[in-house]
N, C-alpha and C. Protein backbone atom coordinates (compact mmCIF):
# COMPACT_ATOMS: atom_id res chain seq x y z
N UNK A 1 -13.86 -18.03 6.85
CA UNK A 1 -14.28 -17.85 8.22
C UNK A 1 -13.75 -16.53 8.79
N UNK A 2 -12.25 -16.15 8.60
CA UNK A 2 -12.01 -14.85 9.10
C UNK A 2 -12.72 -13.92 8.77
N UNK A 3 -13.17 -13.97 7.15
CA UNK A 3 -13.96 -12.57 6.86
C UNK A 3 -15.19 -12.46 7.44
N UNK A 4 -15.75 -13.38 7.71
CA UNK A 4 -17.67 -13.67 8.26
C UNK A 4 -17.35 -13.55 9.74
N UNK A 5 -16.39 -13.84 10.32
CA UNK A 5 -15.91 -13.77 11.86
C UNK A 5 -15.73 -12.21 12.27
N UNK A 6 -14.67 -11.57 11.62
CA UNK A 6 -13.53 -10.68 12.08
C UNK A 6 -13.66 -9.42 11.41
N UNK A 7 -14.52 -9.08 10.19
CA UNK A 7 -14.89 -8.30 9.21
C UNK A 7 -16.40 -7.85 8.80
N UNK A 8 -16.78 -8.79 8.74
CA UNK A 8 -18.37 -8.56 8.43
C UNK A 8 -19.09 -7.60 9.57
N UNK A 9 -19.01 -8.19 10.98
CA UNK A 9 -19.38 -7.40 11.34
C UNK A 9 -19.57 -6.39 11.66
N UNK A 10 -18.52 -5.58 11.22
CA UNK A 10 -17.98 -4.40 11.30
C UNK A 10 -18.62 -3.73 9.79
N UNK A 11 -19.08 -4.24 8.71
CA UNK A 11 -19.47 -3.40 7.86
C UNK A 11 -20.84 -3.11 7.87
N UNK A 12 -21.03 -1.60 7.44
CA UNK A 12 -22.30 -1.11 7.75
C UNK A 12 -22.72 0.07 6.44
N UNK A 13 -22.03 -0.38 5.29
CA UNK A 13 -21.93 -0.22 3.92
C UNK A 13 -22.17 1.80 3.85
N UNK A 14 -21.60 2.51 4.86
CA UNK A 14 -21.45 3.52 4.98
C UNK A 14 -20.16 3.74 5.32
N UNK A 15 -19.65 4.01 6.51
CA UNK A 15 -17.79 3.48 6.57
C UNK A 15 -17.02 3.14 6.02
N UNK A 16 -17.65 1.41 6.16
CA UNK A 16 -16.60 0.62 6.03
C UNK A 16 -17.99 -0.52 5.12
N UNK A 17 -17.25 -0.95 3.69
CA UNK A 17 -17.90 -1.80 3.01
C UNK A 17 -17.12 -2.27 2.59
N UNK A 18 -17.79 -3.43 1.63
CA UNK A 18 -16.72 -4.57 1.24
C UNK A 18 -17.60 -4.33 -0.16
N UNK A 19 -16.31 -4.55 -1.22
CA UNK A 19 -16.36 -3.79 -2.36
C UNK A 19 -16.12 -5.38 -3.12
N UNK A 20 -16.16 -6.50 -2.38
CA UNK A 20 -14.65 -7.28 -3.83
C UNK A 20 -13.62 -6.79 -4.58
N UNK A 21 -13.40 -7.71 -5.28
CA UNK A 21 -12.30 -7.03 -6.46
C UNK A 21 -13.12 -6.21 -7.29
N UNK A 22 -11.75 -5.40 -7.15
CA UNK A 22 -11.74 -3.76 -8.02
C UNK A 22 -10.64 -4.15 -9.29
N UNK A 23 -11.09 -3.74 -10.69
CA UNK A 23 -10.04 -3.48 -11.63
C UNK A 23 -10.51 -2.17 -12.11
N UNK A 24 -9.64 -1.83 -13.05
CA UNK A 24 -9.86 -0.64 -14.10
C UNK A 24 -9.90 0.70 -13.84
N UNK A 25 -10.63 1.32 -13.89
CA UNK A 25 -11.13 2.65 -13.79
C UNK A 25 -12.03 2.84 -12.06
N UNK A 26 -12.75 2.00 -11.79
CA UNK A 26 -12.92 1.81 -10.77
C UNK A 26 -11.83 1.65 -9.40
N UNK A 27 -10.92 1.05 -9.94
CA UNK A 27 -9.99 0.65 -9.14
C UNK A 27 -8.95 1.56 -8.38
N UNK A 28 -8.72 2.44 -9.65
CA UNK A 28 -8.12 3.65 -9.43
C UNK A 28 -9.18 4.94 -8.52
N UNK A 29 -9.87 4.90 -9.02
CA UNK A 29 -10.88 5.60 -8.18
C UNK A 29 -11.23 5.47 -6.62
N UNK A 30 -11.27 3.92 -6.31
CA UNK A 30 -11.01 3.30 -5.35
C UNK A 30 -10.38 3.41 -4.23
N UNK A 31 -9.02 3.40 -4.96
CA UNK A 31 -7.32 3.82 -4.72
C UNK A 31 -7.07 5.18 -4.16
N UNK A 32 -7.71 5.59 -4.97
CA UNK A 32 -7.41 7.41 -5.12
C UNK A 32 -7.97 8.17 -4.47
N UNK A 33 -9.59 7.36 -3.91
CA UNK A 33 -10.29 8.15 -2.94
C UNK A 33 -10.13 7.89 -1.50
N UNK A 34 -9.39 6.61 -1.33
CA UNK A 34 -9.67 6.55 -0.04
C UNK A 34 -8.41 6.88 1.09
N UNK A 35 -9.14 7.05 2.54
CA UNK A 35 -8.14 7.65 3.34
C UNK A 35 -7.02 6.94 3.25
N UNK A 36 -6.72 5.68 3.62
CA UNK A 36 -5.67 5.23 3.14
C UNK A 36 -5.79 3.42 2.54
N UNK A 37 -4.84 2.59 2.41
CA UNK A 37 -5.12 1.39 1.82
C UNK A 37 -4.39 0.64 3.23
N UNK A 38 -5.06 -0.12 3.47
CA UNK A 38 -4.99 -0.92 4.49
C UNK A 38 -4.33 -2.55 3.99
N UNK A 39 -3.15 -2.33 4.23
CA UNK A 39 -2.84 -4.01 3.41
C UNK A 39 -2.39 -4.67 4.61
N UNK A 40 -2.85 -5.40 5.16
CA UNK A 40 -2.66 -5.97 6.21
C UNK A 40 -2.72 -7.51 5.97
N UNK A 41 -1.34 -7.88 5.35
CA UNK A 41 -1.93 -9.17 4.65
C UNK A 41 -0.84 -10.25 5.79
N UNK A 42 -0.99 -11.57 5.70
CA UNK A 42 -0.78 -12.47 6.20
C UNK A 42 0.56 -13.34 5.45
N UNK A 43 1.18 -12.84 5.02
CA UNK A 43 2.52 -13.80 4.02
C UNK A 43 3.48 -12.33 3.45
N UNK A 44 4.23 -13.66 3.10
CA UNK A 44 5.89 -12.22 2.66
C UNK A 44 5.61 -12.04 1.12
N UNK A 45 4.42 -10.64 1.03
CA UNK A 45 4.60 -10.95 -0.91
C UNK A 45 5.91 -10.24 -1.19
N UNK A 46 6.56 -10.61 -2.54
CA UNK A 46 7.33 -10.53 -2.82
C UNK A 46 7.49 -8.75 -3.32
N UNK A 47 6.66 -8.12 -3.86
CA UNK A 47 6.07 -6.97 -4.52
C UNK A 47 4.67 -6.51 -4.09
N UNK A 48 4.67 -5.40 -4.22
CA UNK A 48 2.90 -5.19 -3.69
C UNK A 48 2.48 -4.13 -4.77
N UNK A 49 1.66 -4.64 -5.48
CA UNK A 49 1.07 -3.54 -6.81
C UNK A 49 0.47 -3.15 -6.26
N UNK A 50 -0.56 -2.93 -5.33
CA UNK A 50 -1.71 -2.09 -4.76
C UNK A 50 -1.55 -1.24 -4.03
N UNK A 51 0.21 -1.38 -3.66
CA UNK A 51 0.81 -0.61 -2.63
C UNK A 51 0.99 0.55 -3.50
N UNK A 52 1.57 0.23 -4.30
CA UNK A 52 2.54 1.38 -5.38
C UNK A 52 1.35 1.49 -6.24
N UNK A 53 0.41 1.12 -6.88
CA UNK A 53 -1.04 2.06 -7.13
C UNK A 53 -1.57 3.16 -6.09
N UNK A 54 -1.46 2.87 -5.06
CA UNK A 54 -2.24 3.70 -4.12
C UNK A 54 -1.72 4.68 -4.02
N UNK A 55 -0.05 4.51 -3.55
CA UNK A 55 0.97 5.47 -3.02
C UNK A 55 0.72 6.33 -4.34
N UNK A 56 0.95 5.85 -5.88
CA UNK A 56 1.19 6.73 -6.90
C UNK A 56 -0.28 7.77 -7.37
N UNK A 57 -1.56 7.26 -6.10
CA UNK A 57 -2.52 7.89 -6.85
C UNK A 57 -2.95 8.97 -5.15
N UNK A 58 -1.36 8.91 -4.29
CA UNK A 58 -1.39 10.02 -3.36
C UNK A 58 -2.29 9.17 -2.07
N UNK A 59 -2.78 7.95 -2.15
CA UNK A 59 -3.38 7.40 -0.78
C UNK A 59 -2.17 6.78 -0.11
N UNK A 60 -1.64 7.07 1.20
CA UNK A 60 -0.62 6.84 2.33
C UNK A 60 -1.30 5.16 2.23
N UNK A 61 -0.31 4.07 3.00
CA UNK A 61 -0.05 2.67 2.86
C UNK A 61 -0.19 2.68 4.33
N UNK A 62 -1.07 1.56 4.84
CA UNK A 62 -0.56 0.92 6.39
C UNK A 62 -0.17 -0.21 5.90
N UNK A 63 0.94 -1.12 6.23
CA UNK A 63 0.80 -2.36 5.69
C UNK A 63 1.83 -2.88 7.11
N UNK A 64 1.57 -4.17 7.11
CA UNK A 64 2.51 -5.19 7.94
C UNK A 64 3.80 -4.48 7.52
N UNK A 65 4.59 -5.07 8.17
CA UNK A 65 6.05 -4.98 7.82
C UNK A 65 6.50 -6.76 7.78
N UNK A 66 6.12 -6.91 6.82
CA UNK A 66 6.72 -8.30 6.10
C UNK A 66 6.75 -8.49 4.57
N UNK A 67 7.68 -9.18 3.96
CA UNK A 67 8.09 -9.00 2.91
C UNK A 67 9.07 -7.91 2.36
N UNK A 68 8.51 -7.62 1.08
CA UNK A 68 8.90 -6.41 0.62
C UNK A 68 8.62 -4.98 0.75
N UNK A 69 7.06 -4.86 2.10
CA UNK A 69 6.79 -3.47 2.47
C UNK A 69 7.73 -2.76 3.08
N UNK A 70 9.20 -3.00 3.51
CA UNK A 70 9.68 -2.05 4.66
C UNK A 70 10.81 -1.52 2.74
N UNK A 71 10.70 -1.96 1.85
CA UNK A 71 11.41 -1.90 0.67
C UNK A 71 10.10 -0.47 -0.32
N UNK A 72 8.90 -0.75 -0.33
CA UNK A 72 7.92 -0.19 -0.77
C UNK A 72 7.38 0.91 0.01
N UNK A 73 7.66 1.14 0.93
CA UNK A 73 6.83 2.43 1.96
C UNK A 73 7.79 3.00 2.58
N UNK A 74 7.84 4.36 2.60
CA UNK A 74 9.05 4.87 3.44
C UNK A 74 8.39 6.08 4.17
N UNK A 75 8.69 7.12 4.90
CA UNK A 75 8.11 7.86 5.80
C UNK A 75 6.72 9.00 5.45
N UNK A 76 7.54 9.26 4.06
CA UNK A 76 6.56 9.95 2.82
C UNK A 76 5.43 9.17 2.88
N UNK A 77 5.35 7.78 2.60
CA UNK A 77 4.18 7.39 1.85
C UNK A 77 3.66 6.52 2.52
N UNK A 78 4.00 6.31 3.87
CA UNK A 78 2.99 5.33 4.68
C UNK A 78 3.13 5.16 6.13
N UNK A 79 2.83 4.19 6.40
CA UNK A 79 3.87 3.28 7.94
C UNK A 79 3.41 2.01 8.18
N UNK A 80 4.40 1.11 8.88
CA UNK A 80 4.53 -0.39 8.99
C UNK A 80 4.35 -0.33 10.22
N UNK A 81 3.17 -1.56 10.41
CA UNK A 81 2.84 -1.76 11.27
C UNK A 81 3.39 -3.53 11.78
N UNK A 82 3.32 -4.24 13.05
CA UNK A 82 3.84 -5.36 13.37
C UNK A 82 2.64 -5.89 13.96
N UNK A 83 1.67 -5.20 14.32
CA UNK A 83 0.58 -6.71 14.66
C UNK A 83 -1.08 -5.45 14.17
N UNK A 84 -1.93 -5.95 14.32
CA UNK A 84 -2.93 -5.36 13.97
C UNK A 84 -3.28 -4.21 15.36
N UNK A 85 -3.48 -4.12 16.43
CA UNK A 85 -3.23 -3.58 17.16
C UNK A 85 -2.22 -1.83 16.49
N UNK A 86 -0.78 -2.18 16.47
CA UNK A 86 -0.34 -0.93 15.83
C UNK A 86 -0.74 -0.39 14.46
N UNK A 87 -1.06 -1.46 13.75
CA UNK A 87 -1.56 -1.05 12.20
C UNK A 87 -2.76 -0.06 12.62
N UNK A 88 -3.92 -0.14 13.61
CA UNK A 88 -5.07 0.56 13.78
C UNK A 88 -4.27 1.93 14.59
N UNK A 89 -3.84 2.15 14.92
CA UNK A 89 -2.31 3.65 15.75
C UNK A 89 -2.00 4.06 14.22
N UNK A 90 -1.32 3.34 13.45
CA UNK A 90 -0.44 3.62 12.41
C UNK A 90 -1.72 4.74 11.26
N UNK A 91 -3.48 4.11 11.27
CA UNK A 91 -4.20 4.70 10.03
C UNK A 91 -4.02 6.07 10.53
N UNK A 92 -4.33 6.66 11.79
CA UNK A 92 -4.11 8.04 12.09
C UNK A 92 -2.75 9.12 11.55
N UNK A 93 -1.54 8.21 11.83
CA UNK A 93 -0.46 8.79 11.05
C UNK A 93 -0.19 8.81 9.59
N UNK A 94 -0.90 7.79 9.26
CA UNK A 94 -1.03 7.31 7.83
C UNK A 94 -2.07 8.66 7.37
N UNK A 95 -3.29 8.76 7.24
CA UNK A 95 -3.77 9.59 7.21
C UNK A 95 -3.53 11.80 7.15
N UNK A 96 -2.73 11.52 8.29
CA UNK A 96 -1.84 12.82 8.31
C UNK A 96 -0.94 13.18 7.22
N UNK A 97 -0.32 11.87 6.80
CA UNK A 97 0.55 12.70 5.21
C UNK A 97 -0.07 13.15 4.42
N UNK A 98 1.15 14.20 4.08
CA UNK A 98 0.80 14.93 2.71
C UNK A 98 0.29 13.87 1.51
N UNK A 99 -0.54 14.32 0.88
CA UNK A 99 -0.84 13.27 -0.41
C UNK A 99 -0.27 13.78 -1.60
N UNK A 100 0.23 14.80 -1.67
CA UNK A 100 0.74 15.54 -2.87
C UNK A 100 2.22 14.61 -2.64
N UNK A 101 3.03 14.55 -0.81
CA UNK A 101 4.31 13.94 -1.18
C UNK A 101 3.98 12.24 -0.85
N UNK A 102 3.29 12.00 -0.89
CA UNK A 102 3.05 10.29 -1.16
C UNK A 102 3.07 9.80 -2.28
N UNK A 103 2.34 10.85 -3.18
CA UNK A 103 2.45 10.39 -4.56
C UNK A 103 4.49 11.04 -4.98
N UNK A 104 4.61 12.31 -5.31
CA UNK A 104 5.97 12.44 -5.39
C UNK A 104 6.67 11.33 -5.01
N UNK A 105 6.52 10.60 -3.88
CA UNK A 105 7.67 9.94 -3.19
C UNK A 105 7.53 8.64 -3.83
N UNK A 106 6.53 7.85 -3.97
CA UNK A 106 6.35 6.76 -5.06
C UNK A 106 6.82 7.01 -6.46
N UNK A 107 6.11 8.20 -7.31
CA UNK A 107 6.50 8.54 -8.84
C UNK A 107 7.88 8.72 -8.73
N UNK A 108 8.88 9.28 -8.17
CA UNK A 108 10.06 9.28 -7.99
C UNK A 108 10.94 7.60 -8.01
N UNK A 109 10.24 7.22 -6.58
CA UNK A 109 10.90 5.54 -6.92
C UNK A 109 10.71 4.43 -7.44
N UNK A 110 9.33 4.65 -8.39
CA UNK A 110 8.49 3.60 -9.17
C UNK A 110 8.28 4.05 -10.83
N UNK A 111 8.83 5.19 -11.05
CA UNK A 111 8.76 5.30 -12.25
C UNK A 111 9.44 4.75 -13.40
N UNK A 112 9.23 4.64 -14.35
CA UNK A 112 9.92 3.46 -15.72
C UNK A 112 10.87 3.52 -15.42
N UNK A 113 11.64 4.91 -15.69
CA UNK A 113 12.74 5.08 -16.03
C UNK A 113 13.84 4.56 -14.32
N UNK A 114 13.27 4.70 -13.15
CA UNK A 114 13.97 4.55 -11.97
C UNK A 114 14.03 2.95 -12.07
N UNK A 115 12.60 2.05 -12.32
CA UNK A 115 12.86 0.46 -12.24
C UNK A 115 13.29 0.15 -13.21
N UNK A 116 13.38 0.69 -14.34
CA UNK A 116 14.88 -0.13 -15.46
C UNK A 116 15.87 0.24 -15.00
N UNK A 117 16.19 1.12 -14.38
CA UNK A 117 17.71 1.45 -13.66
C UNK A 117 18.17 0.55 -12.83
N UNK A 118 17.17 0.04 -11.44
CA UNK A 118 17.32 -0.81 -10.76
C UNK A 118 17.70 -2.22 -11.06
N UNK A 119 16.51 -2.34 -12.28
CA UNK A 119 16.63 -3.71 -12.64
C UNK A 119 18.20 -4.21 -13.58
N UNK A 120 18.49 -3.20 -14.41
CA UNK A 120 19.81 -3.14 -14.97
C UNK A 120 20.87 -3.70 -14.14
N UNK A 121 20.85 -2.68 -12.76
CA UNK A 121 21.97 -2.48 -12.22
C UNK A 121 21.95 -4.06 -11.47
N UNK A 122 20.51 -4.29 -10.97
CA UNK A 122 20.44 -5.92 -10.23
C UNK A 122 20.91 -6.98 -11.17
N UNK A 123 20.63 -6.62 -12.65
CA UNK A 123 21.03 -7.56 -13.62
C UNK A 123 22.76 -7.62 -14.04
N UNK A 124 23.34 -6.87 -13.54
CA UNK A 124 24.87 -6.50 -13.82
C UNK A 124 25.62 -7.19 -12.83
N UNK A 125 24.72 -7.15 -11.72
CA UNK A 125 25.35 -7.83 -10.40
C UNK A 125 25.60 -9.27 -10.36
N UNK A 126 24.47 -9.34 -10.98
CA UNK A 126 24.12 -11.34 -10.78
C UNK A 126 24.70 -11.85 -12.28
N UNK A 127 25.53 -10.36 -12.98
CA UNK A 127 25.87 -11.49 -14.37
C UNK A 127 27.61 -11.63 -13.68
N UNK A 128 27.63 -10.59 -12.40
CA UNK A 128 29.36 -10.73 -12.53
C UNK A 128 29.70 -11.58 -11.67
C-alpha cells in the first residue's frame, strides 16, 4: 500500500522510475549513475551494502539516521537525515559532494584490508 499510495504517483518513468531489484552489472551502473541513493528505510539494519556500493562507486548516501548509517556515512560521503521532510533538504547537499571524495572516503574505510583490521581488533576484544 505505501508504494501504490506514496510512490507511484510520483513516477513518470523519466525522473523518477521504479526499476525493482537491480543485481550485477546493472546494479553497479545503477549505483554509479545516479545523483544520489536514497535509503530511506524504516528499521535499524544492522549493515547497509547498498550504502557502501554506492558510496564506493562515488554516489553521496541520504539515509535515515538509524541503525548503523551514522557508523557508514560521514561528511565525505553523504548526510543523515531524521524524518523524510529533512532527507528531501539533505538530496541537495548530498548531491553537492565531491564524488571523486565519496568514493576515496568509503575505499579508505571499506576496503579488505581496513575490515579485517576492524574485525580482528573487534575479535581480540570479545576474546579478552
Amino acid at each position: 500500500a505505501y508504494f501504490t499510495e506514496r510512490i507511484e504517483p510520483h513516477l513518470d518513468d523519466d525522473h523518477v522510475r521504479f526499476v525493482g531489484a537491480v543485481g550485477g552489472t546493472d546494479r553497479v551502473e545503477l549505483l554509479g549513475g545516479a545523483a544520489a541513493l536514497l535509503h530511506l528505510i524504516d528499521f535499524d539494519e544492522p549493515f547497509g551494502f547498498s550504502v557502501v556500493e554506492a558510496m564506493t562507486s562515488g554516489t553521496p548516501v541520504v539515509a535515515f539516521d538509524r541503525g548503523s548509517m551514522h557508523e557508514l556515512i560521514d561528511v565525505a560521503s553523504g548526510v543523515l537525515a531524521h524524518d523524510v521532510m529533512s532527507a528531501v533538504a539533505a538530496v541537495r547537499t548530498a548531491i553537492a559532494l565531491d564524488r571523486r571524495g565519496v568514493r576515496d572516503s568509503a575505499v579508505r574505510r571499506f576496503n579488505v584490508t581496513a575490515m579485517v583490521t576492524k574485525y580482528e581488533a573487534l575479535y581480540r576484544t570479545l576474546v579478552r
